[in-house]
Protein backbone atom coordinates (compact mmCIF):
# COMPACT_ATOMS: atom_id res chain seq x y z
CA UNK A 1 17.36 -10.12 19.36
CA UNK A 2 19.87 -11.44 16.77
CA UNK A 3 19.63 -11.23 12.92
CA UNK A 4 18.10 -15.10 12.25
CA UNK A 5 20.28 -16.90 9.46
CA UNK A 6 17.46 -18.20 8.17
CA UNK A 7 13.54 -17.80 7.82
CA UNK A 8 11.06 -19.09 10.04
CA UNK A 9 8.88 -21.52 8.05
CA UNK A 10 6.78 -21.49 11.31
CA UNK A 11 6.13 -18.17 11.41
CA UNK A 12 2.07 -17.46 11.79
CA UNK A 13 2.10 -13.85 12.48
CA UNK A 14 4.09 -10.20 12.65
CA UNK A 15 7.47 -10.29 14.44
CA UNK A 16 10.60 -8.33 13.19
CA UNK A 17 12.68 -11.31 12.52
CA UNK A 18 9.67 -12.04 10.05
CA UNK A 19 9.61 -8.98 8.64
CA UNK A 20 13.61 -8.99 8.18
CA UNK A 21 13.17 -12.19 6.18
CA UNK A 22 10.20 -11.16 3.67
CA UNK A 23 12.14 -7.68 3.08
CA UNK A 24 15.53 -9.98 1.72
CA UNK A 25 12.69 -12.37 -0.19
CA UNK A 26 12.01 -8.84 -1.74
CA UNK A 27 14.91 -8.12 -2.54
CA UNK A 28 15.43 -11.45 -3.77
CA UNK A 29 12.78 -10.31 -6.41
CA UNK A 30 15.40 -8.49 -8.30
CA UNK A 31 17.69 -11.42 -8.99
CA UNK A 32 17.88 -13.37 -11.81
CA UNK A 33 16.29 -16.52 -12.08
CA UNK A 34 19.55 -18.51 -11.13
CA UNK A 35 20.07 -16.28 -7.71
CA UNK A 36 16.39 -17.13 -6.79
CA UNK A 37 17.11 -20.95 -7.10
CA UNK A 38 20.21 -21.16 -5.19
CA UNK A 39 18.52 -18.70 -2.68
CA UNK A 40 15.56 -20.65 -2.06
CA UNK A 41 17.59 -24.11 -1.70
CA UNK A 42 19.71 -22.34 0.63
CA UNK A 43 16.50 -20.79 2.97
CA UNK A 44 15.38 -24.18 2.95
CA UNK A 45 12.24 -24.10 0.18
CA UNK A 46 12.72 -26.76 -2.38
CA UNK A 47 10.19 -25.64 -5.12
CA UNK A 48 10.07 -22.68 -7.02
CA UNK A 49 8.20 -20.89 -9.55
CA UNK A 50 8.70 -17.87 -11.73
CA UNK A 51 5.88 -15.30 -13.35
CA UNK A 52 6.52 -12.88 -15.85
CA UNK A 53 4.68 -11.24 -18.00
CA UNK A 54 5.47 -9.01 -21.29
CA UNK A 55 3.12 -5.83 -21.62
CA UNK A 56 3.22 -2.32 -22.62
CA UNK A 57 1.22 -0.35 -19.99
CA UNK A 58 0.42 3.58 -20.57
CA UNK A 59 3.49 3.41 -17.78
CA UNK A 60 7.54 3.34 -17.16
CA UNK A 61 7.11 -0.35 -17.27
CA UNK A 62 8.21 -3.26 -19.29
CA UNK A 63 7.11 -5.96 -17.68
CA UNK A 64 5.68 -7.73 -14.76
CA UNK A 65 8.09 -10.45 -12.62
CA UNK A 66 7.98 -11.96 -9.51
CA UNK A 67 8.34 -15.82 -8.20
CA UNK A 68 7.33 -18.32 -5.33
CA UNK A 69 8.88 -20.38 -2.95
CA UNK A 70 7.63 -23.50 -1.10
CA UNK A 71 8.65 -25.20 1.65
CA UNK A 72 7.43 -27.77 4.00
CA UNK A 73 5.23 -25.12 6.10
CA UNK A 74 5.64 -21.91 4.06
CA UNK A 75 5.13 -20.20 0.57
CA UNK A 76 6.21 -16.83 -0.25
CA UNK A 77 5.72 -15.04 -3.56
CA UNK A 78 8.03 -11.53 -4.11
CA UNK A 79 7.14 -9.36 -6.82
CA UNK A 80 9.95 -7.16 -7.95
CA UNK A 81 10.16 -3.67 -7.83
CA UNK A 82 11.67 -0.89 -9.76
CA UNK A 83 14.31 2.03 -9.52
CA UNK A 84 12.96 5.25 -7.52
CA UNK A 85 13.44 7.49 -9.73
CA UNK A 86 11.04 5.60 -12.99
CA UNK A 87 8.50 5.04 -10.15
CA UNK A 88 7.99 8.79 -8.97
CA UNK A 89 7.95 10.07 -12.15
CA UNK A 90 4.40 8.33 -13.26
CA UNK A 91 2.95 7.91 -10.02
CA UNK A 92 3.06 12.19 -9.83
CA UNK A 93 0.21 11.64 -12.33
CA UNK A 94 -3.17 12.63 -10.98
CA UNK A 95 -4.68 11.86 -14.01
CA UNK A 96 -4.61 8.05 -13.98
CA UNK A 97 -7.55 6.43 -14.83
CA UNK A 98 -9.43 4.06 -11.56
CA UNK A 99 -8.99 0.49 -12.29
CA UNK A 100 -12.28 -1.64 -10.38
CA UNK A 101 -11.41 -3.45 -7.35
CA UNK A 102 -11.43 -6.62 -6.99
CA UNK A 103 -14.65 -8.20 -6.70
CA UNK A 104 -16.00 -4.95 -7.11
CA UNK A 105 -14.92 -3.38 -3.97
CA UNK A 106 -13.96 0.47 -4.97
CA UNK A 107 -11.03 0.86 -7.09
CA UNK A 108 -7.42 0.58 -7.33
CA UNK A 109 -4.16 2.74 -9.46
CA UNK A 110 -4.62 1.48 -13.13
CA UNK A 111 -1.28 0.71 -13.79
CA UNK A 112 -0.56 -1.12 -10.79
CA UNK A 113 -3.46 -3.44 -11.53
CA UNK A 114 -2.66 -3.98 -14.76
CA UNK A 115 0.58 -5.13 -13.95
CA UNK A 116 -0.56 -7.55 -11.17
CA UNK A 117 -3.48 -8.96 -13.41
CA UNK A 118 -0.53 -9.95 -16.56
CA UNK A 119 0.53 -12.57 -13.77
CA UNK A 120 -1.55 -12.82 -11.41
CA UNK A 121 -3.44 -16.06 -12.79
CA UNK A 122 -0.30 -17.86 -12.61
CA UNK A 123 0.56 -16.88 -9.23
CA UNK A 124 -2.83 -17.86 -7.59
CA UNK A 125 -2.86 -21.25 -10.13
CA UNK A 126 0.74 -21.65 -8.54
CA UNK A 127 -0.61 -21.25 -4.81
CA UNK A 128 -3.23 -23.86 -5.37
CA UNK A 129 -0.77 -26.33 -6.41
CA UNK A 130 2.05 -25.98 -4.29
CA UNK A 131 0.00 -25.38 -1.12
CA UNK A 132 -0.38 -29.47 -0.54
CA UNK A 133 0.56 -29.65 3.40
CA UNK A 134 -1.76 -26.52 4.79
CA UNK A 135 1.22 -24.14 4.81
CA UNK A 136 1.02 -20.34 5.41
CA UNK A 137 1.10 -17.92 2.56
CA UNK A 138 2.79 -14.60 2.42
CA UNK A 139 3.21 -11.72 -0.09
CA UNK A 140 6.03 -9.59 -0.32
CA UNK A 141 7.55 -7.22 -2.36
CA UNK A 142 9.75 -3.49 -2.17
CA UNK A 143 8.21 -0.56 -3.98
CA UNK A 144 5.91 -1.57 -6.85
CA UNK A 145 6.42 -4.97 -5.57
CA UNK A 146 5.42 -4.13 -2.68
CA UNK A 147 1.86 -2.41 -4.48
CA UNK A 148 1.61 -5.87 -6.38
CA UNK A 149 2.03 -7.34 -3.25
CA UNK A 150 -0.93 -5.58 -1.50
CA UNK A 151 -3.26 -5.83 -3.67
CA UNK A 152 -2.14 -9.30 -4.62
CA UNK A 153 -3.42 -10.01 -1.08
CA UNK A 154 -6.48 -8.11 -1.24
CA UNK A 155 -7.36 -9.93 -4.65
CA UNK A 156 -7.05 -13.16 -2.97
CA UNK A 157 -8.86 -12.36 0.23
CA UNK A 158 -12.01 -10.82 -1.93
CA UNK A 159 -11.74 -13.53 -4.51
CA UNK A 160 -10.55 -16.54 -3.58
CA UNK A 161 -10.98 -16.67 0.44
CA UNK A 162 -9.96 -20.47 0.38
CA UNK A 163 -6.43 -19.16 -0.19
CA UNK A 164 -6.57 -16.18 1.81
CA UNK A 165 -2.85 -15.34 2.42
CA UNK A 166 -1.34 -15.29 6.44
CA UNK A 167 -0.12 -11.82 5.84
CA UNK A 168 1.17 -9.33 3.71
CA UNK A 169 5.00 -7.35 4.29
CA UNK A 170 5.62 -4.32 2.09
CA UNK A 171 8.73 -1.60 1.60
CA UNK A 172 8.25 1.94 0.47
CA UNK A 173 4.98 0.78 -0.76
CA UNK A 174 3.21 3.77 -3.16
CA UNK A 175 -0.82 4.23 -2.25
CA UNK A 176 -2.75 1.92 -4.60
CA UNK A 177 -6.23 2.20 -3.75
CA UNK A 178 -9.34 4.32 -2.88
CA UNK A 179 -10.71 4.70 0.29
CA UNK A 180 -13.65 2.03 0.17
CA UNK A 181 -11.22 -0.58 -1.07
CA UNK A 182 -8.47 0.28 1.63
CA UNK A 183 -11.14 0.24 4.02
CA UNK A 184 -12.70 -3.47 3.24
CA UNK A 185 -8.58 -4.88 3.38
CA UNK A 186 -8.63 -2.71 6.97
CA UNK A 187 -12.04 -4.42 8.39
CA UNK A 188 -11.78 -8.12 6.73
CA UNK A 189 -8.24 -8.83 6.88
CA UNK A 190 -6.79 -6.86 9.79
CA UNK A 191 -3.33 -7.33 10.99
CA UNK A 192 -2.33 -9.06 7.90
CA UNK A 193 -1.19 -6.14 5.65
CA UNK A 194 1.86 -4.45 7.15
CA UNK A 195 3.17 -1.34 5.52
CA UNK A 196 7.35 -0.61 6.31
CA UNK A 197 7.94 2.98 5.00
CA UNK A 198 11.38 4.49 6.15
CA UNK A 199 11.39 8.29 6.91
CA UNK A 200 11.46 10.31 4.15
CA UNK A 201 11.01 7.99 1.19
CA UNK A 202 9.40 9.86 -1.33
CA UNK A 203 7.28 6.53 -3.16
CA UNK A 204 4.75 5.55 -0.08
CA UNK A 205 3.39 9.77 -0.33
CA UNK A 206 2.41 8.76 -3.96
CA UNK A 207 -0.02 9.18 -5.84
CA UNK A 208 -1.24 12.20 -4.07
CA UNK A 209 -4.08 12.11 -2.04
CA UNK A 210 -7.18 12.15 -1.75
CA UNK A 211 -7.36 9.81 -5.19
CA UNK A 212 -5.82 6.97 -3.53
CA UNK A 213 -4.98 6.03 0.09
CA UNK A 214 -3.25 3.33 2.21
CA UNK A 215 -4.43 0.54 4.87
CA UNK A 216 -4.41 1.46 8.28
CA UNK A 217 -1.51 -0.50 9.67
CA UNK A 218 1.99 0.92 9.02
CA UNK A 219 6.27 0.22 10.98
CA UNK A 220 7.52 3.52 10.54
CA UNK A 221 11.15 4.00 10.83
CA UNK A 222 12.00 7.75 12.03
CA UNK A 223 15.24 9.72 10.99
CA UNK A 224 17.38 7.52 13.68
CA UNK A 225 16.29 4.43 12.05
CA UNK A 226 14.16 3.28 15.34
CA UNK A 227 11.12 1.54 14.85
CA UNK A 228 7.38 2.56 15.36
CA UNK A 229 3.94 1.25 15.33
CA UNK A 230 2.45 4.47 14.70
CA UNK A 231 3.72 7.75 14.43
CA UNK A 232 1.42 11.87 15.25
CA UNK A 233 0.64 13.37 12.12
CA UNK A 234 3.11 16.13 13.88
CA UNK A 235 5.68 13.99 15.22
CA UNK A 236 6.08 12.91 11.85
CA UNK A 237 6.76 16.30 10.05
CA UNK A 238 9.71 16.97 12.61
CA UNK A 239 11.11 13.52 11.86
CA UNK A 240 10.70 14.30 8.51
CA UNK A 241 12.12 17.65 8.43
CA UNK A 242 15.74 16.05 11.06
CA UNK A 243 16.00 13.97 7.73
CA UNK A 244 16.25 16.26 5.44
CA UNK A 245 19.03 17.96 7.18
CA UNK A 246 20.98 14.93 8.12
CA UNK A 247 23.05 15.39 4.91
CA UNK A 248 23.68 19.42 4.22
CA UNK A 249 25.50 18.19 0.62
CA UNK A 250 22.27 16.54 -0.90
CA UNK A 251 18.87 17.01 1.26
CA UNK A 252 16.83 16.79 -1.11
CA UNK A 253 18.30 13.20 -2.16
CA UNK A 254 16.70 11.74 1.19
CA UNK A 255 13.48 10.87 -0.33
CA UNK A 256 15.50 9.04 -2.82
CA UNK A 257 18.10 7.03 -0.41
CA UNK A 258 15.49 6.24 1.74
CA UNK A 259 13.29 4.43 -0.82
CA UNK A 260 16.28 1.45 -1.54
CA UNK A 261 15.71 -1.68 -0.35
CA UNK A 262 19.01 -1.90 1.00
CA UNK A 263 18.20 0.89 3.66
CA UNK A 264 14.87 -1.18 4.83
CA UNK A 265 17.34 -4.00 5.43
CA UNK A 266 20.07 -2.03 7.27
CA UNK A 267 17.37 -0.44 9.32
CA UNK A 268 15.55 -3.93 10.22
CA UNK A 269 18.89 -5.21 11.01
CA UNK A 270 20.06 -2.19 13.72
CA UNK A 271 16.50 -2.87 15.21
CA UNK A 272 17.15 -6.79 16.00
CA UNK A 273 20.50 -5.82 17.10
């Protein structure tokens, strides 16, 4: 299966050419403004919007951004991310306060909600207008992105079914929510939300458990960068533990490498080839 040169706007469900294309529109989330214009023109969506909000969160975080794209049959909305190292160091904390889910539905990481709800009135008021010809909607987004992103879709499915999104991609994706939350997106909007986390990166095993959690569906990529739906609790560990030891200069730098959007990519790419 070759890498596509350019998204499918007709895309309705999961497939790995899919999934390639909403991990570069998350990467895309980094750009500047500029990039993301001559990006979108160039994968075919001729509208574009940007969100960004200024705030000063209890967290390493300055500010919220992320933008949308619309085409003729799709919309996509990234939210950026941020480095590996700022991320880890405040999602260690155990002590962060529960933020209520939306529409009431158990609970979700404070600052991660705060941060989505600085823009996320923009970004649903920006759905409703640009979705004029019944296209699809998809969020994506790489590391706290790829949090927004989640619960982005969860917000809209709970709140505002009418513009339920068609699906949800996410890289190396921290836990956001609580059990009873994770467990509403798992039952009501199943095989929408789907969770990329490649081998060792250290962001997707924080927060620590049992606080917060994941939804159930997850494409695991194991120390030889081959894909998998699902992965043993065990089989895991090894995979885990062959990673470590690929480089004997810098092991403990795995969790790290692993986490860049850049290594999603290259390991979506080797699967297509």
């Amino acid at each position: 299966m070759p890498v596509p040169s350019l998204p499918d706007q007709h895309a309705t469900g999961y497939s790995l050419p899919h999934a390639y294309w909403m991990a570069r529109a998350a990467k895309l989330a980094y750009a500047n403004q500029g990039e993301v214009l001559r990006q979108a023109r160039e994968w075919g969506f001729d509208r574009v919007r940007h969100h960004e909000s200024l705030f000063e969160p209890p967290f390493a975080l300055e500010d919220t951004q992320a933008y949308t794209l619309a085409g003729e049959r799709m919309i996509v909305t990234a939210f950026r991310g941020t480095e590996p190292v700022q991320i880890r160091d405040w999602l260690s904390d155990a002590s962060t306060p529960p933020w209520p889910g939306p529409a009431r539905t158990g609970y979700m990481h404070y600052g991660f909600a705060e941060a989505l709800d600085s823009v996320y009135p923009g970004v649903r008021d920006t759905i409703a207008e640009l979705r004029d010809n019944g296209q699809t909607v998809w969020f994506t987004g790489h590391s706290l992105g790829g949090a927004l992103a989640m619960l982005a879709g969860c917000r809209m499915y709970l709140e505002e079914p009418r513009l339920r999104a068609d699906g949800v991609y996410t890289y190396g994706q921290p836990r956001t929510c609580d059990r009873i939350l994770a467990a509403a997106v798992n039952k009501g909007f199943p095989d929408k939300v789907f969770r990329f986390v490649n081998n060792n990166d250290i962001v997707p095993q924080l927060p620590p458990e049992p606080a917060y959690t994941h939804t159930d569906t997850v494409r695991y990529f194991d120390a030889k960068g081959r894909l998998h739906t699902s992965m043993p609790l065990l089989g895991t560990v090894v995979d885990r533990a062959r990673g470590l030891t690929a480089d004997a200069l810098a092991p403990a730098a795995d969790g790290v490498r692993d986490h860049f959007i850049d290594s999603y990519l290259a390991a979506l790419e080797r699967n297509l080839g």
